[in-house]
ModelCIF file with pLDDT and N, C-alpha, C, O atoms, coordinates in Angstrom:
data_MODEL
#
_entry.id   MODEL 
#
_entity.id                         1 
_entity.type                       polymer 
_entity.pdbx_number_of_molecules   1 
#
_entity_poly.entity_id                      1 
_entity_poly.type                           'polypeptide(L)' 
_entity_poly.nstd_linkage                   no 
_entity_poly.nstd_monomer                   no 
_entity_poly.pdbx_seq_one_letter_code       
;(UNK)(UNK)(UNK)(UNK)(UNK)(UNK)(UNK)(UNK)(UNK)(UNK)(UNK)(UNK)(UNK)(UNK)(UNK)(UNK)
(UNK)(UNK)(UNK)(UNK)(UNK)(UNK)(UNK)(UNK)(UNK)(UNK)(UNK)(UNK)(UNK)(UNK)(UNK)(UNK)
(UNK)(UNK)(UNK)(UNK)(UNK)(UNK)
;
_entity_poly.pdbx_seq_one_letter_code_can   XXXXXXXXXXXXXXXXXXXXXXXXXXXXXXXXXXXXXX 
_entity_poly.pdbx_strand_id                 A 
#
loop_
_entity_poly_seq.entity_id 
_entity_poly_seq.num 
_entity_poly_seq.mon_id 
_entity_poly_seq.hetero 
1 1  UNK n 
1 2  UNK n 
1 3  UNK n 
1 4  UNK n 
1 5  UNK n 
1 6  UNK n 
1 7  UNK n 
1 8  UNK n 
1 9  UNK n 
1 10 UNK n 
1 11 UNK n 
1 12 UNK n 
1 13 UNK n 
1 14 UNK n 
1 15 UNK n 
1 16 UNK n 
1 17 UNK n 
1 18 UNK n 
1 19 UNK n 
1 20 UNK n 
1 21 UNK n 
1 22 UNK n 
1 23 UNK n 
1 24 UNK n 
1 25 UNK n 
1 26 UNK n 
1 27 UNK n 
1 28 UNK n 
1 29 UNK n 
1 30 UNK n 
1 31 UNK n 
1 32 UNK n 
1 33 UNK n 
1 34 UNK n 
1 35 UNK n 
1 36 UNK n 
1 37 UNK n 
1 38 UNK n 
#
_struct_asym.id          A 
_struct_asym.entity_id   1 
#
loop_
_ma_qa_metric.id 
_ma_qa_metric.mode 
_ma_qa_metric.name 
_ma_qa_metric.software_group_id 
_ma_qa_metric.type 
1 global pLDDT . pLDDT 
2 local  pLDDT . pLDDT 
#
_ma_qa_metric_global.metric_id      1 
_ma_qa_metric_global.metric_value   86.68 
_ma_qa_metric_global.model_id       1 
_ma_qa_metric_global.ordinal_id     1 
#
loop_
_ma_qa_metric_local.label_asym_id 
_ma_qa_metric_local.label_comp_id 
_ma_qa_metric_local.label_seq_id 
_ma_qa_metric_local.metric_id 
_ma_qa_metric_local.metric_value 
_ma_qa_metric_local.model_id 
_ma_qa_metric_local.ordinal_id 
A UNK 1  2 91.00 1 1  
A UNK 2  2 89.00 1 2  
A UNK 3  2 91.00 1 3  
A UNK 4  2 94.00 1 4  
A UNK 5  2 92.00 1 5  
A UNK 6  2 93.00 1 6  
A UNK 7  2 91.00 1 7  
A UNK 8  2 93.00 1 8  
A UNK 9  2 91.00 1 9  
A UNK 10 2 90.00 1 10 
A UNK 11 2 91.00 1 11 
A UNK 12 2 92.00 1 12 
A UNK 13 2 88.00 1 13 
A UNK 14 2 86.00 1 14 
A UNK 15 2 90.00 1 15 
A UNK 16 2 88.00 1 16 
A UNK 17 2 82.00 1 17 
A UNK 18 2 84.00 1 18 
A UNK 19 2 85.00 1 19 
A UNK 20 2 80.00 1 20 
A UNK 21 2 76.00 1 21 
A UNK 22 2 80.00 1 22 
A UNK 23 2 80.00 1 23 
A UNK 24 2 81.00 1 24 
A UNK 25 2 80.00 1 25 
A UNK 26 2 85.00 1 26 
A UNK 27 2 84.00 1 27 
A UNK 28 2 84.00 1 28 
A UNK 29 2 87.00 1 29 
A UNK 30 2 88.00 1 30 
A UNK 31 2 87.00 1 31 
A UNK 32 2 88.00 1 32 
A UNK 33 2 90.00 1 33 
A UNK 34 2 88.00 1 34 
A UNK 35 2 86.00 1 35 
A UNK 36 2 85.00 1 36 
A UNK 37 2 82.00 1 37 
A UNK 38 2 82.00 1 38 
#
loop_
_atom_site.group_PDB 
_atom_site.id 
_atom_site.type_symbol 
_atom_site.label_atom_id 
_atom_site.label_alt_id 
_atom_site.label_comp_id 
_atom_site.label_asym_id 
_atom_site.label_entity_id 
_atom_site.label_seq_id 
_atom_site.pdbx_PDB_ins_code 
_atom_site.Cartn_x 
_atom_site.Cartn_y 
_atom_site.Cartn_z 
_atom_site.occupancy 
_atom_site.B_iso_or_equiv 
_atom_site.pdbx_formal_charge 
_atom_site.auth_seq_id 
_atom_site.auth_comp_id 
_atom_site.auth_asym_id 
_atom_site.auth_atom_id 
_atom_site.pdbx_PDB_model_num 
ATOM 1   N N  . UNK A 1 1  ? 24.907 73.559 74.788  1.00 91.00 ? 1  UNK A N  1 
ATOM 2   C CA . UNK A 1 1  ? 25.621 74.834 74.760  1.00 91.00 ? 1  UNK A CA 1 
ATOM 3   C C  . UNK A 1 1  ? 27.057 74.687 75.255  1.00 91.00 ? 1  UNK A C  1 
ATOM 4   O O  . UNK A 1 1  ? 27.916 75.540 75.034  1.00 91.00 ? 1  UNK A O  1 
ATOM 5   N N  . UNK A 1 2  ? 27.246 73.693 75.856  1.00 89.00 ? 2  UNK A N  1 
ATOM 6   C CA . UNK A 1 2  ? 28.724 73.732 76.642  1.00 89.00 ? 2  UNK A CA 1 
ATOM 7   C C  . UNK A 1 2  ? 29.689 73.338 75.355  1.00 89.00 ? 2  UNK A C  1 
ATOM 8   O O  . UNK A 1 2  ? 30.863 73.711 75.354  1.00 89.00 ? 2  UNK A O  1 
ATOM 9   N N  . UNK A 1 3  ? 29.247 72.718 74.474  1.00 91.00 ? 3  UNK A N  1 
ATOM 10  C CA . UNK A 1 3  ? 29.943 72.587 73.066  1.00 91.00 ? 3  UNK A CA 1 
ATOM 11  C C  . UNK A 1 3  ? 30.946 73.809 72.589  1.00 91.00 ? 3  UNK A C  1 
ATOM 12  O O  . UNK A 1 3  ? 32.116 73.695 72.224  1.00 91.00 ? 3  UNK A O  1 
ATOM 13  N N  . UNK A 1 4  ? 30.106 75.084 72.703  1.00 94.00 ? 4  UNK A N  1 
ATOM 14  C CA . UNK A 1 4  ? 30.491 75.861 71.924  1.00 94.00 ? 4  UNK A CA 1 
ATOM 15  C C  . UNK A 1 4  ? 31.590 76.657 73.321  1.00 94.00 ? 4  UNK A C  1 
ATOM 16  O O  . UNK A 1 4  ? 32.379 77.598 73.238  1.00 94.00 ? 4  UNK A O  1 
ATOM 17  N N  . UNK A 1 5  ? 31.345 76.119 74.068  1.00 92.00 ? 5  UNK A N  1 
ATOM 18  C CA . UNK A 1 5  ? 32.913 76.604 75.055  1.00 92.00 ? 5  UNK A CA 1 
ATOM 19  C C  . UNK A 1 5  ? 33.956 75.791 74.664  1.00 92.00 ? 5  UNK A C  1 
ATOM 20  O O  . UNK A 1 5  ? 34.059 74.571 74.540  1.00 92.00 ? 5  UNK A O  1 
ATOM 21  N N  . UNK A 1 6  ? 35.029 77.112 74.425  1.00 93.00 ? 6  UNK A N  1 
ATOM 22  C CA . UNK A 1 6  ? 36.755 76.113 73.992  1.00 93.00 ? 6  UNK A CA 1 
ATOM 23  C C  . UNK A 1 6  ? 37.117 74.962 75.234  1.00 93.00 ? 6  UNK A C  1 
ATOM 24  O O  . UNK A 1 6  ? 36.432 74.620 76.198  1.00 93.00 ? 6  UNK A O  1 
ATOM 25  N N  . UNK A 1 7  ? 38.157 74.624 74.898  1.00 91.00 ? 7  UNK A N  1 
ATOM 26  C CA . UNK A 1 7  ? 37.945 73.561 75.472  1.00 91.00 ? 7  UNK A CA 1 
ATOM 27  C C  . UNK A 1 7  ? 39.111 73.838 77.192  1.00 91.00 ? 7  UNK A C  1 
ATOM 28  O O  . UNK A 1 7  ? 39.221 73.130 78.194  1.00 91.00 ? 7  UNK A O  1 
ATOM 29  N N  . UNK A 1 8  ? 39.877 75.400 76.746  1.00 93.00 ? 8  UNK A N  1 
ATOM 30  C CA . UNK A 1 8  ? 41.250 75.360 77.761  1.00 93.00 ? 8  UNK A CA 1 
ATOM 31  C C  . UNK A 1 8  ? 40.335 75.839 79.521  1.00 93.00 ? 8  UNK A C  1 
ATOM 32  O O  . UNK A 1 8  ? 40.655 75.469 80.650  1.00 93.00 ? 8  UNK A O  1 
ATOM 33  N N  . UNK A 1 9  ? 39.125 76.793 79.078  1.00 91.00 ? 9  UNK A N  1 
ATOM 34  C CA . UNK A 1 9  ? 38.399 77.129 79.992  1.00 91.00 ? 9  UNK A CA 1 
ATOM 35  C C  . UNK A 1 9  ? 37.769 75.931 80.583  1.00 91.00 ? 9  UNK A C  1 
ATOM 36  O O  . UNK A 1 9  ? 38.054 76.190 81.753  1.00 91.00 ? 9  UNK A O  1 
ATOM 37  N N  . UNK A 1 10 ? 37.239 75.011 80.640  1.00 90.00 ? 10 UNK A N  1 
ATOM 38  C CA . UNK A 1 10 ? 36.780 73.884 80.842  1.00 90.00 ? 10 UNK A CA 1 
ATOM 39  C C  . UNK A 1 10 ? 37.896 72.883 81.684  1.00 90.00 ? 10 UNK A C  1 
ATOM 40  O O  . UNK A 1 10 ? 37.611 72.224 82.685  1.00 90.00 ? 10 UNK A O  1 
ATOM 41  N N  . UNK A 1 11 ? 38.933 72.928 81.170  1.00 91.00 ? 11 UNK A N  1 
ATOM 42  C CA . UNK A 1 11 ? 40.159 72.109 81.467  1.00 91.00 ? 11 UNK A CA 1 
ATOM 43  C C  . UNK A 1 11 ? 40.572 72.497 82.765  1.00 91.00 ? 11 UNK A C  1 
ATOM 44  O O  . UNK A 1 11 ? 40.848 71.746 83.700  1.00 91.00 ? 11 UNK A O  1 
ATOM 45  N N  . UNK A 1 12 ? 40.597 74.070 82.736  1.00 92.00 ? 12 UNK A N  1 
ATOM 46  C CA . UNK A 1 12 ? 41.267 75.056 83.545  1.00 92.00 ? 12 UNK A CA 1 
ATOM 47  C C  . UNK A 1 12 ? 40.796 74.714 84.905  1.00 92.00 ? 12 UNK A C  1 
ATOM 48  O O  . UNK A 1 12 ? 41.373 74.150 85.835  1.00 92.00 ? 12 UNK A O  1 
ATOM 49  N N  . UNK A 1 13 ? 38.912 75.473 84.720  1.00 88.00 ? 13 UNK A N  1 
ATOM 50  C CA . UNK A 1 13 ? 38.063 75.008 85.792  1.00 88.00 ? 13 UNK A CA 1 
ATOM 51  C C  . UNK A 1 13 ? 38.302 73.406 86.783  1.00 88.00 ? 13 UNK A C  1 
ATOM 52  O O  . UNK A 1 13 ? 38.287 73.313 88.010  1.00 88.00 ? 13 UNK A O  1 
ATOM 53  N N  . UNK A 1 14 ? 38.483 72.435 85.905  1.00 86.00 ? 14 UNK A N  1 
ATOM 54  C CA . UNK A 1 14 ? 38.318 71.624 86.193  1.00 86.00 ? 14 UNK A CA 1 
ATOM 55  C C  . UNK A 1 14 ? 39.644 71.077 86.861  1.00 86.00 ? 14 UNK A C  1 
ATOM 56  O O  . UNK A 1 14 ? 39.440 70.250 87.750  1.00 86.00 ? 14 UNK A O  1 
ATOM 57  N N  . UNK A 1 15 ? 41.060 71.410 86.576  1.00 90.00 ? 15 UNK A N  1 
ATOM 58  C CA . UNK A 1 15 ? 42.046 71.060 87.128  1.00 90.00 ? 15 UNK A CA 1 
ATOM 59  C C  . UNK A 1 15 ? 42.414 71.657 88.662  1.00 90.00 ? 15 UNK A C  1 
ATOM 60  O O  . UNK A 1 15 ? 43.001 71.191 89.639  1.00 90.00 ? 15 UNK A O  1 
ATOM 61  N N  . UNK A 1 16 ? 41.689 73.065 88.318  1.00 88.00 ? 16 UNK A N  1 
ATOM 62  C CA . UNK A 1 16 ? 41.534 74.159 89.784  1.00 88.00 ? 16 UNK A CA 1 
ATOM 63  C C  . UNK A 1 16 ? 40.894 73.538 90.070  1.00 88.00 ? 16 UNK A C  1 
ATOM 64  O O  . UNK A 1 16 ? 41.794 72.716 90.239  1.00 88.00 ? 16 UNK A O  1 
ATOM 65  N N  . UNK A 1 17 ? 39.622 72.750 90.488  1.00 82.00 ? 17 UNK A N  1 
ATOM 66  C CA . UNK A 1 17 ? 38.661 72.262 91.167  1.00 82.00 ? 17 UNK A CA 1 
ATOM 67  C C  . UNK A 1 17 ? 39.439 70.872 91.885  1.00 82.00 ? 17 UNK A C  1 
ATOM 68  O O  . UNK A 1 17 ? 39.387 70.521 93.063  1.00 82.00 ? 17 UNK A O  1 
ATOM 69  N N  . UNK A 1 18 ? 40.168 70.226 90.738  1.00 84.00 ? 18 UNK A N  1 
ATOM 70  C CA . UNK A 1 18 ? 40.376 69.101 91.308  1.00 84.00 ? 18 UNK A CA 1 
ATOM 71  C C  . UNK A 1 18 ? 41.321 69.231 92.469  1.00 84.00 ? 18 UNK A C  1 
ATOM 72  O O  . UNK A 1 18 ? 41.246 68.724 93.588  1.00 84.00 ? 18 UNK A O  1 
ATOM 73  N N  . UNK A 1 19 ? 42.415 70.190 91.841  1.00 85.00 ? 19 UNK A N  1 
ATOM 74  C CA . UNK A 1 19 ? 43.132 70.664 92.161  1.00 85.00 ? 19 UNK A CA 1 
ATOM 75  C C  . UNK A 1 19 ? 43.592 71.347 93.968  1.00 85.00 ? 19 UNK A C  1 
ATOM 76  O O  . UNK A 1 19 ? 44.580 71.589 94.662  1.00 85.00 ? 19 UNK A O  1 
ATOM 77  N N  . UNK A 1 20 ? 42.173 71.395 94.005  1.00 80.00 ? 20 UNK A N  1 
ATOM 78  C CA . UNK A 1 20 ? 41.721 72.053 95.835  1.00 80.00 ? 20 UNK A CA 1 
ATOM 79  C C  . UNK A 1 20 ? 40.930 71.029 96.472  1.00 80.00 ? 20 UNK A C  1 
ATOM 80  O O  . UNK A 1 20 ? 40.874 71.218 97.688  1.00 80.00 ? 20 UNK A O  1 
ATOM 81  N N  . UNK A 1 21 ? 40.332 70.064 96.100  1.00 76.00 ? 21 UNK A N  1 
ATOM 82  C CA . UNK A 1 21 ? 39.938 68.314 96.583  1.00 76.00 ? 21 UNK A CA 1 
ATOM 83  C C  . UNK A 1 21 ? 41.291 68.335 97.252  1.00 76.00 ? 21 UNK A C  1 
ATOM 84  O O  . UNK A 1 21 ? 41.469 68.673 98.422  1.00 76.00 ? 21 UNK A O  1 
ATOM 85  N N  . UNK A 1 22 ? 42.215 67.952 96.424  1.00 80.00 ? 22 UNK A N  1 
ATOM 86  C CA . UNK A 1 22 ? 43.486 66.634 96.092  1.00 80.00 ? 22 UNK A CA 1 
ATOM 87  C C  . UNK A 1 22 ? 43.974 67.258 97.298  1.00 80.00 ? 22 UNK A C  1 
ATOM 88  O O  . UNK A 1 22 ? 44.353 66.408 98.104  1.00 80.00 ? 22 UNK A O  1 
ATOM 89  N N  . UNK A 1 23 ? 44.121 68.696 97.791  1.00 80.00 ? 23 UNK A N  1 
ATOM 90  C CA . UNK A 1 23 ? 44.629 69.174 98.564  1.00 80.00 ? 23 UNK A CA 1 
ATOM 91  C C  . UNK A 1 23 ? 44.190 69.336 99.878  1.00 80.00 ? 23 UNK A C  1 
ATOM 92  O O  . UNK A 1 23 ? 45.080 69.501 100.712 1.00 80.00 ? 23 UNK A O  1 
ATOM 93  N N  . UNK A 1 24 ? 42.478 69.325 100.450 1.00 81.00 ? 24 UNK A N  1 
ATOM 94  C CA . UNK A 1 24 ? 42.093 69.484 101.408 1.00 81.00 ? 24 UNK A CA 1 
ATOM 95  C C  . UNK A 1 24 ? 41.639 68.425 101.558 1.00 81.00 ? 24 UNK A C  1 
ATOM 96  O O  . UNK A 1 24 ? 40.760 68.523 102.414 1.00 81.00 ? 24 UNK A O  1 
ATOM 97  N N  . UNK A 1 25 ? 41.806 66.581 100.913 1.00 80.00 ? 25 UNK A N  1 
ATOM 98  C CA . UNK A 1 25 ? 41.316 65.472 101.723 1.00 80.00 ? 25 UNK A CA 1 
ATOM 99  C C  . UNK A 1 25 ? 42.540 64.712 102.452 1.00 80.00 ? 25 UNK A C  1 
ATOM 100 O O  . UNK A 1 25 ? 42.273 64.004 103.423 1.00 80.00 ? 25 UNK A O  1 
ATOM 101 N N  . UNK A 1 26 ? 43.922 64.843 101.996 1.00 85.00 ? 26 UNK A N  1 
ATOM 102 C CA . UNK A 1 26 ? 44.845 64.794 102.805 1.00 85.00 ? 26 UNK A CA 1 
ATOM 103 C C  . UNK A 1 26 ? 44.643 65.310 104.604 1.00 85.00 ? 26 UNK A C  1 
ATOM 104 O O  . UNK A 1 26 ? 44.788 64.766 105.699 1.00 85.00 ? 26 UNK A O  1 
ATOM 105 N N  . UNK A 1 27 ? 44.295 66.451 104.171 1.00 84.00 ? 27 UNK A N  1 
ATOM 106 C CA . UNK A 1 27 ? 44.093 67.691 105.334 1.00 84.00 ? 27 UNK A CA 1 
ATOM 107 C C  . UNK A 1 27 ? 43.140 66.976 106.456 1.00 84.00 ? 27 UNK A C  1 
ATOM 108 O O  . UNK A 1 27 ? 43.548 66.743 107.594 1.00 84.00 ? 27 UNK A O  1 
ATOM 109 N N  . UNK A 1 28 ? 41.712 66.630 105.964 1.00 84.00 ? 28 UNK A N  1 
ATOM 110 C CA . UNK A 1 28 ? 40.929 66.293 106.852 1.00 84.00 ? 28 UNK A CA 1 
ATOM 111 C C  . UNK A 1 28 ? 40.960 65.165 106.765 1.00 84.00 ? 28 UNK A C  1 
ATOM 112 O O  . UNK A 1 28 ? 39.779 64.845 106.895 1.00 84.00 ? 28 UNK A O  1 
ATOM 113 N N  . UNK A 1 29 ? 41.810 63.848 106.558 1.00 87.00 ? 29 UNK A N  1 
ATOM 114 C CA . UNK A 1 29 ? 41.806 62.633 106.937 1.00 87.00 ? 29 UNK A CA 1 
ATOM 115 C C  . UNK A 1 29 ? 42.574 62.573 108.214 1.00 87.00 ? 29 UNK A C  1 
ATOM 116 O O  . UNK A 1 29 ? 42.305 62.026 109.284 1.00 87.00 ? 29 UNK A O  1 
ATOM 117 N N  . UNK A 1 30 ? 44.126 63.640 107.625 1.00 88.00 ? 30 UNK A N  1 
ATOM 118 C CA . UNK A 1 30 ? 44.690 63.753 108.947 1.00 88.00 ? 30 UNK A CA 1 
ATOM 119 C C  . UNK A 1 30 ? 44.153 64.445 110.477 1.00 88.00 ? 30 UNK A C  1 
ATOM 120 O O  . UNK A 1 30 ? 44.407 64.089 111.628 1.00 88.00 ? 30 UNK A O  1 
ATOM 121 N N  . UNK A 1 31 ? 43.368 65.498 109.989 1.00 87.00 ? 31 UNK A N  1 
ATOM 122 C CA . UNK A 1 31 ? 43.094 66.171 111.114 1.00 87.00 ? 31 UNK A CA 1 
ATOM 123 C C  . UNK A 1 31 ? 42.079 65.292 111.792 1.00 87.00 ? 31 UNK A C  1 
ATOM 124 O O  . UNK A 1 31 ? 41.783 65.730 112.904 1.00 87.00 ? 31 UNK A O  1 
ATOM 125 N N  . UNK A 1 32 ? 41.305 63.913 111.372 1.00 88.00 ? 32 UNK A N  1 
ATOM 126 C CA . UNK A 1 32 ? 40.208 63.229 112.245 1.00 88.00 ? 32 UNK A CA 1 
ATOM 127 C C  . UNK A 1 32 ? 41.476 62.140 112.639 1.00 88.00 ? 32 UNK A C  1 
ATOM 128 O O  . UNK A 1 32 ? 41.406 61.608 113.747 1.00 88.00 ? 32 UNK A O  1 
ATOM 129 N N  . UNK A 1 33 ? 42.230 61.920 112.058 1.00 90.00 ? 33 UNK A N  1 
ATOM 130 C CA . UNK A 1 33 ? 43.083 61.013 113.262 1.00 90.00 ? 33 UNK A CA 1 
ATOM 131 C C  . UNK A 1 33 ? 43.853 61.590 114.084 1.00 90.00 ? 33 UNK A C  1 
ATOM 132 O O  . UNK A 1 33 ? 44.015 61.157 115.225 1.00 90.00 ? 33 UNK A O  1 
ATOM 133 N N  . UNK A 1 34 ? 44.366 62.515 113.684 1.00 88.00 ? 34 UNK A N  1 
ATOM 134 C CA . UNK A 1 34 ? 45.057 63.501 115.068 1.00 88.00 ? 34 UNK A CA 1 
ATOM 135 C C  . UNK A 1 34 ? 44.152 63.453 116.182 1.00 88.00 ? 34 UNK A C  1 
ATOM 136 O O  . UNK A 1 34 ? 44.425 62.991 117.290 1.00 88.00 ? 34 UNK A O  1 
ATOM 137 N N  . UNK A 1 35 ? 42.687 64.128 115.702 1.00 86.00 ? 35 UNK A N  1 
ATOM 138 C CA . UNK A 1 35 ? 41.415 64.388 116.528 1.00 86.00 ? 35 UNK A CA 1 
ATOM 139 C C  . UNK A 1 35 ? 41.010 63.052 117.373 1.00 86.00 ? 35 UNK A C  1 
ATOM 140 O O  . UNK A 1 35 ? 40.855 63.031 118.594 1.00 86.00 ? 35 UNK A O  1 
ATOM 141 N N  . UNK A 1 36 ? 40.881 62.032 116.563 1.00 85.00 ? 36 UNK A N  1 
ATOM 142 C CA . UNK A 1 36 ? 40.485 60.704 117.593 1.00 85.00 ? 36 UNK A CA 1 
ATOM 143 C C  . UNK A 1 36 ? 41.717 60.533 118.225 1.00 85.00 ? 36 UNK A C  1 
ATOM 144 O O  . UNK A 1 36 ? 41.398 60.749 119.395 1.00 85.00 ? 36 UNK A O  1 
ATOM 145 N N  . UNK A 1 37 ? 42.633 60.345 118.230 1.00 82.00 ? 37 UNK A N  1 
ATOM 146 C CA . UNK A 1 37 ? 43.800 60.258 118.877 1.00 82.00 ? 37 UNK A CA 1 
ATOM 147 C C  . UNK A 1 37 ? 44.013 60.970 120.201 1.00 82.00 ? 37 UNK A C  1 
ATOM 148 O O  . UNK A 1 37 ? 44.199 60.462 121.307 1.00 82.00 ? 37 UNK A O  1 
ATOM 149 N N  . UNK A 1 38 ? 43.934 62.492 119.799 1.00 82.00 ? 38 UNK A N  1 
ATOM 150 C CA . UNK A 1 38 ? 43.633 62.982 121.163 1.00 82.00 ? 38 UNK A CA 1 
ATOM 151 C C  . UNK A 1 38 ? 42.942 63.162 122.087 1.00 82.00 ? 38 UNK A C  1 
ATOM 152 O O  . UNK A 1 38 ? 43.383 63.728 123.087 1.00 82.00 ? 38 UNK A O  1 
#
């Protein structure tokens, strides 16, 4: 069934998704070395 979904909805989802990863593993790599650090 996922066939018959176009393809921009799919793309969309998936760039927003990646999109909020790419952004919050920066975040918590830094915040556990800040954290061991202090």
């Amino acid at each position: 069934w996922g066939m018959r979904i176009p393809g921009w909805p799919v793309a969309f989802c998936a760039w927003t998704g990646a999109g909020f990863l790419v952004s919050i593993l920066p975040y918590a790599v830094l915040s556990t070395v800040l954290d061991a650090a202090h």
